[in-house]
N, C-alpha and C. Protein backbone atom coordinates (compact mmCIF):
# COMPACT_ATOMS: atom_id res chain seq x y z
N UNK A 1 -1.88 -55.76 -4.60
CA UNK A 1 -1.99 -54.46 -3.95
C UNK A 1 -1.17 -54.42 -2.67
N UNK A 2 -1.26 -55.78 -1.94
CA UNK A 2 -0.39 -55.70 -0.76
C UNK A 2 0.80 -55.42 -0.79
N UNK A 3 1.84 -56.03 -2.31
CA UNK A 3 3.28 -55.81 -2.75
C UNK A 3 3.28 -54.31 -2.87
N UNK A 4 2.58 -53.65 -3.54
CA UNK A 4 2.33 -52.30 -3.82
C UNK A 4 2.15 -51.49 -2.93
N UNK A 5 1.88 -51.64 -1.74
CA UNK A 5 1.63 -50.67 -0.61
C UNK A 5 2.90 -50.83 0.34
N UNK A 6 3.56 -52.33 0.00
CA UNK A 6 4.64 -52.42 0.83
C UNK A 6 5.78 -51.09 0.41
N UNK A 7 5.93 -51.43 -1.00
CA UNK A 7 6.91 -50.59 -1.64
C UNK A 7 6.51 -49.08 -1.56
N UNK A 8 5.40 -48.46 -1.31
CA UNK A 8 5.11 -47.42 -1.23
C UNK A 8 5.24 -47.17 0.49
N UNK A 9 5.02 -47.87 1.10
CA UNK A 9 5.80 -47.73 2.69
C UNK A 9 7.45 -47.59 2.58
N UNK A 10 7.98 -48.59 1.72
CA UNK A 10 9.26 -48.46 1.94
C UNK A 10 10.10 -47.17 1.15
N UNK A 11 9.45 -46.96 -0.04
CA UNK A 11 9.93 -46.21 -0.70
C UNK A 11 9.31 -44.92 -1.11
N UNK A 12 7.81 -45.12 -1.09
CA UNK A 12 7.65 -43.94 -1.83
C UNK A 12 7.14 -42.61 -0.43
N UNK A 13 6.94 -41.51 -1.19
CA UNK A 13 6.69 -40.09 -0.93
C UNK A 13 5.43 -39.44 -1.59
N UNK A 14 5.09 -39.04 -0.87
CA UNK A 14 3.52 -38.28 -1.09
C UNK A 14 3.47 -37.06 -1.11
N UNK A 15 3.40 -35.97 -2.18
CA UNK A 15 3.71 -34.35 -1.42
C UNK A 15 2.59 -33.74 -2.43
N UNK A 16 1.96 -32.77 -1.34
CA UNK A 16 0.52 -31.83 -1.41
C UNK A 16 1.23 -30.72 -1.56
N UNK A 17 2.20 -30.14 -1.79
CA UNK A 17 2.28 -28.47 -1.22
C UNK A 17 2.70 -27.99 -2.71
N UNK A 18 2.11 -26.94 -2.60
CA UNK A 18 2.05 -25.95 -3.77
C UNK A 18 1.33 -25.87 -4.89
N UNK A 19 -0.11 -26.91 -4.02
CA UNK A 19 -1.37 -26.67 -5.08
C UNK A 19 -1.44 -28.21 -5.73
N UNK A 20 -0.57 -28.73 -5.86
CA UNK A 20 0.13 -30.00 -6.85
C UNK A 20 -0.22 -31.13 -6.06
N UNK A 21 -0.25 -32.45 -6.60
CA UNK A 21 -0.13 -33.93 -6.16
C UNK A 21 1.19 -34.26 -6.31
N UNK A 22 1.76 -35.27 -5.61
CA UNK A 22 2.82 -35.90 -6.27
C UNK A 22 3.25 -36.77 -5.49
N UNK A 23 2.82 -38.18 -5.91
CA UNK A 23 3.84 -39.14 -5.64
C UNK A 23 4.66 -39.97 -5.89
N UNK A 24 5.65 -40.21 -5.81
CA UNK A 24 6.81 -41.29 -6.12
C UNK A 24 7.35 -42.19 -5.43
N UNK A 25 8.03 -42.61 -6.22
CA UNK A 25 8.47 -44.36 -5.72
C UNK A 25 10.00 -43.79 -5.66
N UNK A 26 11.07 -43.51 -4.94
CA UNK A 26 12.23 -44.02 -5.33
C UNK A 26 12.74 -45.04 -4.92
N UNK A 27 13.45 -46.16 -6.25
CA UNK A 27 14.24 -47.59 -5.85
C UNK A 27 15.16 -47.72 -6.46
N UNK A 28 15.60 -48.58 -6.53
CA UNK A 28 17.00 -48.98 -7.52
C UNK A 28 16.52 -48.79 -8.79
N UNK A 29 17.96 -48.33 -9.71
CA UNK A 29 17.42 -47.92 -10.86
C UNK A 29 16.91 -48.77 -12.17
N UNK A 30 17.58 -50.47 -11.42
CA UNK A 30 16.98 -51.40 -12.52
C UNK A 30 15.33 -51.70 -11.86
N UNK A 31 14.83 -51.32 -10.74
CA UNK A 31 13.47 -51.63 -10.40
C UNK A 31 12.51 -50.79 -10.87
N UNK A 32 12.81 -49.39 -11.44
CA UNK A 32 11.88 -48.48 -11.75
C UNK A 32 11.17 -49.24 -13.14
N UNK A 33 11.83 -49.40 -14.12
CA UNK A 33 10.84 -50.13 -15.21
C UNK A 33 9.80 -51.38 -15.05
N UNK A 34 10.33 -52.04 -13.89
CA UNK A 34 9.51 -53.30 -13.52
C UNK A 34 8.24 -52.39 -12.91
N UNK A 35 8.66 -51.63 -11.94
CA UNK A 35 7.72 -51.45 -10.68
C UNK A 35 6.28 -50.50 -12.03
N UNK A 36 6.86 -49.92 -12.89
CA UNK A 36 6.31 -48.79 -13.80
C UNK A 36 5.54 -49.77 -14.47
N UNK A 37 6.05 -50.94 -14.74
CA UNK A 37 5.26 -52.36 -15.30
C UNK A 37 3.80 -52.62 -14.69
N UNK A 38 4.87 -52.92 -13.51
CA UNK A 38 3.59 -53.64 -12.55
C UNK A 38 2.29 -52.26 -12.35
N UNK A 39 2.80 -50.84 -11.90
CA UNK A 39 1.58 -50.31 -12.09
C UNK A 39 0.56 -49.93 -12.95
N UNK A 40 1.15 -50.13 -14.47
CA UNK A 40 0.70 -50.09 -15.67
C UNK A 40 -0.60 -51.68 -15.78
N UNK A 41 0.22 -52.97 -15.28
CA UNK A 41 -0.93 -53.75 -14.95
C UNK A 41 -2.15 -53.46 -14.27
N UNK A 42 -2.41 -53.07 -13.48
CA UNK A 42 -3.52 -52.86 -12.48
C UNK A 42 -4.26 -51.27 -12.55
N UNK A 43 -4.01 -50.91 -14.36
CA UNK A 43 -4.47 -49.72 -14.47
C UNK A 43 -3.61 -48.61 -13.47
N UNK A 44 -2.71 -48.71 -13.35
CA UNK A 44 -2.03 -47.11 -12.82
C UNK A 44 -1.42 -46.57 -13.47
N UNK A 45 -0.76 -46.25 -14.83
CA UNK A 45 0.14 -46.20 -15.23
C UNK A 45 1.07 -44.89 -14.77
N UNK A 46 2.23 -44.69 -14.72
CA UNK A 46 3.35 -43.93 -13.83
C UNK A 46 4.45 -43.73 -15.11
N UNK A 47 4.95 -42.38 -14.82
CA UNK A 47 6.42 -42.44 -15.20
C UNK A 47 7.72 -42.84 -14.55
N UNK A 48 8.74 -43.11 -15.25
CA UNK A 48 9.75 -43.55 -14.41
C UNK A 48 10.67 -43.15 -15.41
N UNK A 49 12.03 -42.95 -14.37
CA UNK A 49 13.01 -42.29 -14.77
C UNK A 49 14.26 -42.61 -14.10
N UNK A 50 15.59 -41.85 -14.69
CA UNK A 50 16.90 -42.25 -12.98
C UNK A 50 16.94 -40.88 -12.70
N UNK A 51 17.21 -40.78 -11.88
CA UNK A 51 17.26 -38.94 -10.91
C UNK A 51 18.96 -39.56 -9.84
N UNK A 52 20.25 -38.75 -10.04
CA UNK A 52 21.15 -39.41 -9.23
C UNK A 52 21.99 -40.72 -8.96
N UNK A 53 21.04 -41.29 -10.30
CA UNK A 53 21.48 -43.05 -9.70
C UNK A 53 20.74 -43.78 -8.65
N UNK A 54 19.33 -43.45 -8.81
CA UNK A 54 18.11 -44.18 -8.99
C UNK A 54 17.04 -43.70 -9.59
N UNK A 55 15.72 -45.05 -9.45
CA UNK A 55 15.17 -45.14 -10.05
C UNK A 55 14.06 -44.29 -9.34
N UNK A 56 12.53 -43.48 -10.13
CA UNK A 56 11.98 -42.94 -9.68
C UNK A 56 10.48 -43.21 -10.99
N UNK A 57 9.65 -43.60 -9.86
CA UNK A 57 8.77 -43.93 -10.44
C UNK A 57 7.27 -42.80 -9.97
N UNK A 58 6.55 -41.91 -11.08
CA UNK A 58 6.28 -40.78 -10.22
C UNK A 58 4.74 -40.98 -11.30
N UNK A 59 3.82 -40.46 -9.85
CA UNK A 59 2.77 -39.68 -10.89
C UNK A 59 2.60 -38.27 -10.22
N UNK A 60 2.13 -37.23 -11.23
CA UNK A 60 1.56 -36.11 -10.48
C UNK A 60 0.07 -35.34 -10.77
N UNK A 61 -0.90 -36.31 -11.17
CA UNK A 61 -2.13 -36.01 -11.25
C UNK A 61 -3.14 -36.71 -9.67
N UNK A 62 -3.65 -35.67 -9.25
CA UNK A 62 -4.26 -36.47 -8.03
C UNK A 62 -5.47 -37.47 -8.30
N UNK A 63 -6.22 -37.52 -9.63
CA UNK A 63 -7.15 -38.56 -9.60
C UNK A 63 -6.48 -40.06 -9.77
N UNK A 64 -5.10 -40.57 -10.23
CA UNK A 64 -4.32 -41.39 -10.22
C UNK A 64 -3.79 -41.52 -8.96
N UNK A 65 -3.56 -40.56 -8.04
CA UNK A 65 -3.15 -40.82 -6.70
C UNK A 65 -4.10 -41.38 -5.79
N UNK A 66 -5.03 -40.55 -5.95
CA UNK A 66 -6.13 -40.82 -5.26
C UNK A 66 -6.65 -42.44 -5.27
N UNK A 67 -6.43 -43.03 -7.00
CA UNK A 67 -6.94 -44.08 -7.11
C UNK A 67 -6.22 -45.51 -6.42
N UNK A 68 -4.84 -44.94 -6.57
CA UNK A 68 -3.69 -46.11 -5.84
C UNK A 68 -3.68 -45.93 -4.40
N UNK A 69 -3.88 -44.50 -3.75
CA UNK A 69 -4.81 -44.65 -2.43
C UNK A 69 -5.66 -45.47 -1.64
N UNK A 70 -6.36 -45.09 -2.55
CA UNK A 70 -7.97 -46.03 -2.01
C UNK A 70 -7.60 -47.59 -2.60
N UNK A 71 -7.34 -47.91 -3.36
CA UNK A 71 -6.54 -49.27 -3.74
C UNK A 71 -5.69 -50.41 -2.73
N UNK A 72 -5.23 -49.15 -2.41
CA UNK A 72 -3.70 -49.52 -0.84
C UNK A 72 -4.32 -49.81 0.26
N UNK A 73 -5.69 -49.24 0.42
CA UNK A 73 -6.31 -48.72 1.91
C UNK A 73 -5.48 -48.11 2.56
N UNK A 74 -4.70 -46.90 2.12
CA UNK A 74 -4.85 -45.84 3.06
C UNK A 74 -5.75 -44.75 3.04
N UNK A 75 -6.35 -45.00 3.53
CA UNK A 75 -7.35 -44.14 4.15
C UNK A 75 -7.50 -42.91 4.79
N UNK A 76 -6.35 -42.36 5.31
CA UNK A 76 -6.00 -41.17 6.23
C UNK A 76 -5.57 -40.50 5.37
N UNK A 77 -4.69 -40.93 4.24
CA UNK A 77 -4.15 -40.45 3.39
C UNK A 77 -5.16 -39.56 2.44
N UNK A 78 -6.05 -40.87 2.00
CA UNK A 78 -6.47 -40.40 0.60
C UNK A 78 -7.74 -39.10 1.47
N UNK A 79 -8.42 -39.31 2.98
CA UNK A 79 -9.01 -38.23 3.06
C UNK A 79 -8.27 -36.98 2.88
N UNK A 80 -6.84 -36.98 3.61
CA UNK A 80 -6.38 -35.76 3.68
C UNK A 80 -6.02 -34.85 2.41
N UNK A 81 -5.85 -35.66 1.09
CA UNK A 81 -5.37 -35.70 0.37
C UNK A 81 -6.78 -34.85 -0.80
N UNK A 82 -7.77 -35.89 -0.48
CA UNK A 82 -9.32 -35.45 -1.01
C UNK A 82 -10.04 -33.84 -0.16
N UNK A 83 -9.57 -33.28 1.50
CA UNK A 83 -9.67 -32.71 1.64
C UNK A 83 -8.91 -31.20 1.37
N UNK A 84 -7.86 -31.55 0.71
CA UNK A 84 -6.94 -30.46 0.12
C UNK A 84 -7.46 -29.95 -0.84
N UNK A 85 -8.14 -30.60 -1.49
CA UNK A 85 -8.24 -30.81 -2.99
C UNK A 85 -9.59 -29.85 -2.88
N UNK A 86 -10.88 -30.43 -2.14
CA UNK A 86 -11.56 -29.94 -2.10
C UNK A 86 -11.53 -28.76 -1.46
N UNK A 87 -11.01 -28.02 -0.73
CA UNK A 87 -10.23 -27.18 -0.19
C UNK A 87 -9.82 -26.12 -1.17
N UNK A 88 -8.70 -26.66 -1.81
CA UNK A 88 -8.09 -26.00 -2.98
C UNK A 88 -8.92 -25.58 -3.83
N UNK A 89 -10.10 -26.33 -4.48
CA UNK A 89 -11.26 -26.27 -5.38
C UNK A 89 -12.28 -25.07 -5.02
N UNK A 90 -12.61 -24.87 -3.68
CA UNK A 90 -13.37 -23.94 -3.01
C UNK A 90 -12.65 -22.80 -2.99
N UNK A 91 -11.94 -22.42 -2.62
CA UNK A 91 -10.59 -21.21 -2.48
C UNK A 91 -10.63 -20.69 -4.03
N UNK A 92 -10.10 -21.81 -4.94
CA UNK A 92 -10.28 -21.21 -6.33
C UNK A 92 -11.66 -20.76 -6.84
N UNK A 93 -12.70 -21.17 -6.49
CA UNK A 93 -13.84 -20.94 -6.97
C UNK A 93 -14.27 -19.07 -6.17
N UNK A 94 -13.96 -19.44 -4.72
CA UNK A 94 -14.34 -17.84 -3.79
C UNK A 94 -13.62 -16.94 -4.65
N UNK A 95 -11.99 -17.06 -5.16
CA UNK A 95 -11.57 -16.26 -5.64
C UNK A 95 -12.04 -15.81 -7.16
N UNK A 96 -12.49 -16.27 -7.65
CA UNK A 96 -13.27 -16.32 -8.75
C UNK A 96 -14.26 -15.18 -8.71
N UNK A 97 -15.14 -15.74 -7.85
CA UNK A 97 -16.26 -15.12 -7.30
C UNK A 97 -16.10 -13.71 -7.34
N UNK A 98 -14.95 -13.60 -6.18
CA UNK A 98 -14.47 -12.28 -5.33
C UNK A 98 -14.01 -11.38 -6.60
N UNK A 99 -13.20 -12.34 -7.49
CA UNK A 99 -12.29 -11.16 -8.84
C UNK A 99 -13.51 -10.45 -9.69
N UNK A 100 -14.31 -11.65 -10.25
CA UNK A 100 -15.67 -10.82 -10.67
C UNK A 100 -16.84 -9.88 -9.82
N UNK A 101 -16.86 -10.23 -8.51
CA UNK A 101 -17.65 -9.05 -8.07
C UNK A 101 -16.76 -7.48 -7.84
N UNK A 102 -15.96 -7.76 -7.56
CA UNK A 102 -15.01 -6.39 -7.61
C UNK A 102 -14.84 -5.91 -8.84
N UNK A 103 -14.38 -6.74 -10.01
CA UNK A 103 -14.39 -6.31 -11.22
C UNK A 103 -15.78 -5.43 -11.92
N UNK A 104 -16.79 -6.13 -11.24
CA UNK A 104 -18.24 -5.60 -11.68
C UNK A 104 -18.39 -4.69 -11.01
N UNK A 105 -17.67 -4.38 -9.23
CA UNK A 105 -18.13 -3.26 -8.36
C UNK A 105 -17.63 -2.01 -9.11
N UNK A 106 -16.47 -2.22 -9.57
CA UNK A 106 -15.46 -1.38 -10.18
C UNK A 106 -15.85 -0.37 -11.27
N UNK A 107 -16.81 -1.13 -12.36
CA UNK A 107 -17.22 -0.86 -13.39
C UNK A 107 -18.90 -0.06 -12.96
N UNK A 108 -19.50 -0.36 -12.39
CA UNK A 108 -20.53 0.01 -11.53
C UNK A 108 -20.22 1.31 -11.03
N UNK A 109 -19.25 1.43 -10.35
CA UNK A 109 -18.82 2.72 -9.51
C UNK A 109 -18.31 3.72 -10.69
N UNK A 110 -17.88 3.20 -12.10
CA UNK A 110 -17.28 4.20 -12.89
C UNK A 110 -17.88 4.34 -13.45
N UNK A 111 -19.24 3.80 -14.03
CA UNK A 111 -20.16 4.08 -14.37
C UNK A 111 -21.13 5.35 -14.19
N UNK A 112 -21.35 4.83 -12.87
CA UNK A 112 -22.25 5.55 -12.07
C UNK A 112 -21.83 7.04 -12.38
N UNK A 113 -20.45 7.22 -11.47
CA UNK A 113 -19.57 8.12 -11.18
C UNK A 113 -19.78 8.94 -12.97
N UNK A 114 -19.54 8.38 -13.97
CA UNK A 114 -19.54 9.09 -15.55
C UNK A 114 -21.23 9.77 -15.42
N UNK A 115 -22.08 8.77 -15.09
CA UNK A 115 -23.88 9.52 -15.59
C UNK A 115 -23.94 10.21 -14.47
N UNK A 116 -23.89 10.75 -12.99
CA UNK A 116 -23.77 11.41 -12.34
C UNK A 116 -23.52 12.71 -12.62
N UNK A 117 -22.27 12.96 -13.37
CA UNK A 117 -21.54 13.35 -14.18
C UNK A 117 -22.14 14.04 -15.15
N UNK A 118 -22.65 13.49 -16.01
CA UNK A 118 -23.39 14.14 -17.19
C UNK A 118 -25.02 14.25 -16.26
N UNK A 119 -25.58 13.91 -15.70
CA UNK A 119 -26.65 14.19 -15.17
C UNK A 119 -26.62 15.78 -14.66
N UNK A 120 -25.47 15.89 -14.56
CA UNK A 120 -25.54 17.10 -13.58
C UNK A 120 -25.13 18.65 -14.45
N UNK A 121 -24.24 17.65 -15.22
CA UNK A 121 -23.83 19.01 -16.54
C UNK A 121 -25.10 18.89 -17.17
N UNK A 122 -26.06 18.22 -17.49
CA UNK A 122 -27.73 18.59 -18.01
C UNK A 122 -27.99 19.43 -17.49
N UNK A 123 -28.18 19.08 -16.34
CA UNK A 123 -28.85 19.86 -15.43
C UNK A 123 -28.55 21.62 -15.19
N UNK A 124 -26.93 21.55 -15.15
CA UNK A 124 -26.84 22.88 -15.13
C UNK A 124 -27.08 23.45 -16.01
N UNK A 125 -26.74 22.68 -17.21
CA UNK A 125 -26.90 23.78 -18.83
C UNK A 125 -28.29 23.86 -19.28
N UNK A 126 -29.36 22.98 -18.54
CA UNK A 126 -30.59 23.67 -18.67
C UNK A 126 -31.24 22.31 -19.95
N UNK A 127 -30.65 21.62 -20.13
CA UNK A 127 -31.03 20.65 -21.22
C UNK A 127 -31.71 19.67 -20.62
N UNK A 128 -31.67 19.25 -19.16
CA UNK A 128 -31.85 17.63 -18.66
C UNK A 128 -33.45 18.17 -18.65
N UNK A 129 -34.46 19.11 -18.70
CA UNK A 129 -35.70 19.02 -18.32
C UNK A 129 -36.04 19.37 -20.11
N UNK A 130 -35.41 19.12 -21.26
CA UNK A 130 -35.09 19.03 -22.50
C UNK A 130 -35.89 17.48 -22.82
N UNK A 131 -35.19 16.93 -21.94
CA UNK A 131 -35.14 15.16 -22.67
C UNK A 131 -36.73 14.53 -22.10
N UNK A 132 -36.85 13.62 -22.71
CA UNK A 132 -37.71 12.81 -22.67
C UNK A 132 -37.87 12.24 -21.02
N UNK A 133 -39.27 12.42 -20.51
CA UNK A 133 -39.87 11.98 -19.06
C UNK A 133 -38.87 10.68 -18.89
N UNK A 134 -38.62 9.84 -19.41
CA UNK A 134 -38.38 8.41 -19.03
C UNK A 134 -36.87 8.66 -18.83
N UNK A 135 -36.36 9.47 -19.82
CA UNK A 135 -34.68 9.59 -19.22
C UNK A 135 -34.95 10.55 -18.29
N UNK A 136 -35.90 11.48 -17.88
CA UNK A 136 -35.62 12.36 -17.09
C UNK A 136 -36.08 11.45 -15.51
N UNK A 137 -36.79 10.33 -15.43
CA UNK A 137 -37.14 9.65 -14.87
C UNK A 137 -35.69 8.78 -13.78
N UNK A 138 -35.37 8.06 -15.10
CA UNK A 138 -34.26 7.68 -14.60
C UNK A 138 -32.78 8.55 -14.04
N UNK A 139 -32.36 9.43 -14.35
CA UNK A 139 -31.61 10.28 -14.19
C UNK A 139 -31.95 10.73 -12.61
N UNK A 140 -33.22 10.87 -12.38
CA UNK A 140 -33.75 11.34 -10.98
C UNK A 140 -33.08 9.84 -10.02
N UNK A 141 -33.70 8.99 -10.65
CA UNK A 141 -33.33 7.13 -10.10
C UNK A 141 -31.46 7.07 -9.56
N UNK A 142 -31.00 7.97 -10.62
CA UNK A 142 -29.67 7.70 -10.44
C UNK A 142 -28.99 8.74 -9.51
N UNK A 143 -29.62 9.88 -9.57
CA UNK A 143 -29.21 10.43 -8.64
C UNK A 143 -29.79 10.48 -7.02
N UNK A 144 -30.45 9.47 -6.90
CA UNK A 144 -31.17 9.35 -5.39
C UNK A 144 -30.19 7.99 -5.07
N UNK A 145 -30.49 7.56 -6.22
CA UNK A 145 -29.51 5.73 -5.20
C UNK A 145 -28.29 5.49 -6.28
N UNK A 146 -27.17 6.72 -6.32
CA UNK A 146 -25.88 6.38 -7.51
C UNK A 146 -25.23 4.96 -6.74
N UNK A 147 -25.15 4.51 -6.02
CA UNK A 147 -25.03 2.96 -5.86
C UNK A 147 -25.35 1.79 -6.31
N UNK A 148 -26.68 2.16 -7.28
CA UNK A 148 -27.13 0.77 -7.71
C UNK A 148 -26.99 0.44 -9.28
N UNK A 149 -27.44 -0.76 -9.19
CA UNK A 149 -26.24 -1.57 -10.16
C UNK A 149 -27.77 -0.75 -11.31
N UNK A 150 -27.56 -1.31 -13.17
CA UNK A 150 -28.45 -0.87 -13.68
C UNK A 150 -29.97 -1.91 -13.82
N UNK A 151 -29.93 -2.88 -12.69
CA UNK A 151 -30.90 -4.11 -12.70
C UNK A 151 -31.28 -3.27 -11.53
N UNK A 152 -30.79 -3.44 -10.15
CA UNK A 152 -31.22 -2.49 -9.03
C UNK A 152 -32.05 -1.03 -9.76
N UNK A 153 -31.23 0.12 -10.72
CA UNK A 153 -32.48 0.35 -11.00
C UNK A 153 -34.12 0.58 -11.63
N UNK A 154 -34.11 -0.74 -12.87
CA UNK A 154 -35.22 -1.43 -13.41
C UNK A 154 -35.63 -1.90 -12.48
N UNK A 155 -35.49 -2.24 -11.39
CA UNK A 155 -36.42 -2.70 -10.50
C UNK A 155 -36.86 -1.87 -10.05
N UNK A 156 -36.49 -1.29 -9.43
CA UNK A 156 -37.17 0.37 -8.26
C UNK A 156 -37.97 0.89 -9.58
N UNK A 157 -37.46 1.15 -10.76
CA UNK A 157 -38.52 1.98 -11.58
C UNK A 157 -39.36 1.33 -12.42
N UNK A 158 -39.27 -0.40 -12.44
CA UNK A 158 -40.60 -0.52 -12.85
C UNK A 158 -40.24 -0.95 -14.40
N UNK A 159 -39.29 -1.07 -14.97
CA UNK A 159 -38.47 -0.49 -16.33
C UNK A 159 -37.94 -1.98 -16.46
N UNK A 160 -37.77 -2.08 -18.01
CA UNK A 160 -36.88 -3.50 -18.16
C UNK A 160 -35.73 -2.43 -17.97
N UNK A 161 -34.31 -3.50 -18.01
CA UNK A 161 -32.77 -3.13 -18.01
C UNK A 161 -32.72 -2.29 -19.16
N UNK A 162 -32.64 -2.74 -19.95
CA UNK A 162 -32.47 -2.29 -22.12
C UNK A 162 -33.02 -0.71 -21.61
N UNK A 163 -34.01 -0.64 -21.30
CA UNK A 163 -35.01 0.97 -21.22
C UNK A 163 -33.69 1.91 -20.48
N UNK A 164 -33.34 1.72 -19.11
CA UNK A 164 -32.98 2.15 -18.08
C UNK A 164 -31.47 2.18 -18.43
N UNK A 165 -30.86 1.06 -19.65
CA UNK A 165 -28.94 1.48 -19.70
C UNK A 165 -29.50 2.46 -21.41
N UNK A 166 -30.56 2.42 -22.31
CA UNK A 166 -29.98 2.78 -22.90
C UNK A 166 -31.07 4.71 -22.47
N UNK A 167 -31.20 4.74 -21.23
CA UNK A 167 -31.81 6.01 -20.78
C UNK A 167 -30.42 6.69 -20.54
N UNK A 168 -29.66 6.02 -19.56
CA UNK A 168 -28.29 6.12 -19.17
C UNK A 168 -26.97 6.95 -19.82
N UNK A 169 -27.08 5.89 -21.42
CA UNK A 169 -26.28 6.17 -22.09
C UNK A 169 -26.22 7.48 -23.02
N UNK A 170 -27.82 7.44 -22.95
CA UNK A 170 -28.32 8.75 -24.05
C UNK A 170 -28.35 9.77 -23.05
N UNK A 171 -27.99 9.70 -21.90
CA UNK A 171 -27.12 10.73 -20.69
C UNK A 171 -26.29 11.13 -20.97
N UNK A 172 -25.82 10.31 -21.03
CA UNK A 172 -23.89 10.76 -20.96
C UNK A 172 -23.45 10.88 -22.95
N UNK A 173 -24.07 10.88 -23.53
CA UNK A 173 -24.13 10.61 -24.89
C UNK A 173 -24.56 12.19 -25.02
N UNK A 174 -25.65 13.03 -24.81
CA UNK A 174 -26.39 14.38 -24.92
C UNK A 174 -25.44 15.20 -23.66
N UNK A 175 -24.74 15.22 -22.69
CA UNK A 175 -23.15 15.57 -22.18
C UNK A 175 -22.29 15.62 -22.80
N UNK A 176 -22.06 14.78 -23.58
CA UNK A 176 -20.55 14.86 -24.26
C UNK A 176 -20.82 15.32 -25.17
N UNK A 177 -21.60 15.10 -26.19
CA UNK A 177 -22.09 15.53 -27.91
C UNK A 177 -23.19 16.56 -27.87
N UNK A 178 -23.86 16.76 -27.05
CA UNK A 178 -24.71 17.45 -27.13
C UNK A 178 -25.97 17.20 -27.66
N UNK A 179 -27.11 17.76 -27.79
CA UNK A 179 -28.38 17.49 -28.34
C UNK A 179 -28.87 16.80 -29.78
N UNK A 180 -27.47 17.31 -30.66
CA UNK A 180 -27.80 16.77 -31.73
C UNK A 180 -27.46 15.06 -32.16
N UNK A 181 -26.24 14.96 -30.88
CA UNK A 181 -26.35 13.40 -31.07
C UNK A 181 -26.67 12.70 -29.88
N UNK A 182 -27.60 13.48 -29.36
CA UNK A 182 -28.35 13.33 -27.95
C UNK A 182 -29.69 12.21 -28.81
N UNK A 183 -30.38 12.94 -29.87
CA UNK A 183 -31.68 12.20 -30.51
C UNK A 183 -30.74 11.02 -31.49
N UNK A 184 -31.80 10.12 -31.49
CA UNK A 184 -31.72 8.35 -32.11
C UNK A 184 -31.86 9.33 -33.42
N UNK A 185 -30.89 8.86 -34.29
CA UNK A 185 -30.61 8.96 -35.22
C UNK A 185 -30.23 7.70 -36.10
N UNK A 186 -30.82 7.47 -37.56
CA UNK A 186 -30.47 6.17 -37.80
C UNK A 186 -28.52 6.16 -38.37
N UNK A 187 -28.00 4.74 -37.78
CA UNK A 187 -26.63 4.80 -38.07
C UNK A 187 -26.64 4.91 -39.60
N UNK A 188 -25.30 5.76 -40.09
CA UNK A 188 -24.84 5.97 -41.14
C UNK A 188 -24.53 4.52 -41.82
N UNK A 189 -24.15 4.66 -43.02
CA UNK A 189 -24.23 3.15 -44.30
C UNK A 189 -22.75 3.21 -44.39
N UNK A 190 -21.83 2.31 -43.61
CA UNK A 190 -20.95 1.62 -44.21
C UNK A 190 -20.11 1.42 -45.39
C-alpha cells in the first residue's frame, strides 16, 4: 500500500466535479499494465489504457475510490470525497422530493380548480341540491377549503378517501354529462 500511495502522490489525480468520481494514475505507457496488475492484486481492479503516449490507469466509480483511499490513509481525501457524495445523495433525494410535491401541488390545484367548477355549474342549474346529502356534503367541503388535498378532506368530514374522490368525481361527471350519467350505472359488457 505504501508503493501505491507513493505512485498516486507522484502520479495520480483525483477529480469530484460534475457529479462523477475519478481517479487516475498517469505513467509511462509500459507501466500502466503492471501498475493495473498490481491493483487488480489487492482487490482494486482499474482500467488502463495509452491517452498521448502514456499510460493511464483510471477508475471512475467512487466505492473503488473510496476503497484505495482509506487503504492509502488518506484521510482528508476520502472525507472530502465521502462528503460530496453524501451531499450529492441529499440534493438528489430534496429534488426528488420537491419534483413530486409540486407535481402533486399541480394536480391538486387542477383538480380542485375542475370540481369547483362543476360544483358551481350544479349549483346554478339547480341540480347540486338534486344529488345525494353525502355529495352534497362534500361539495360544501370543497368549496369552503378548495385547497385541500382529497385526504385533507376525509379528514375534516369524517369520510374514508374512496367516499369523498368518488363524491368528487360524480361532480364533475353530473357537469359534464349530466344527470343521466350523473347515477351509478352498471358498466356496459365488452
Amino acid at each position: 500500500m505504501a508503493w501505491l500511495r507513493g505512485v498516486f502522490l507522484a502520479s495520480g489525480s483525483l477529480s469530484l466535479a460534475g457529479g462523477r468520481t475519478h481517479l487516475e494514475f498517469v505513467v509511462a505507457e509500459a507501466d500502466a499494465a503492471p501498475l493495473a496488475a498490481r491493483l487488480a492484486a489487492v482487490d482494486l481492479p482499474a482500467s488502463s489504457r495509452a491517452r498521448r503516449g502514456r499510460g493511464v490507469v483510471t477508475w471512475k466509480g467512487g466505492e473503488t475510490v473510496s476503497t484505495f483511499l482509506r487503504r492509502i490513509g488518506a484521510g482528508p481525501a476520502l472525507l472530502e470525497l465521502e462528503a460530496r457524495q453524501v451531499s450529492r445523495s441529499l440534493r438528489g433525494e430534496l429534488n426528488r422530493v420537491l419534483n413530486a410535491e409540486s407535481a402533486n401541488l399541480t394536480r391538486t390545484v387542477s383538480a380542485a380548480g375542475r370540481q369547483l367548477a362543476a360544483i358551481s355549474r350544479l349549483e346554478r342549474d339547480g341540480v347540486l341540491l338534486d344529488e345525494p346529502a353525502l355529495v352534497r356534503r362534500v361539495a360544501d367541503a370543497r368549496r369552503e377549503t378548495p385547497e385541500a388535498t382529497i385526504t385533507e378532506l376525509a379528514e375534516r368530514l369524517g369520510l374514508h378517501r374512496s367516499a369523498v374522490q368518488r363524491s368528487l368525481e360524480r361532480l364533475e361527471r353530473v357537469a359534464l354529462h349530466g344527470r343521466a350519467l350523473g347515477r351509478e350505472q352498471p358498466a356496459p359488457l365488452a
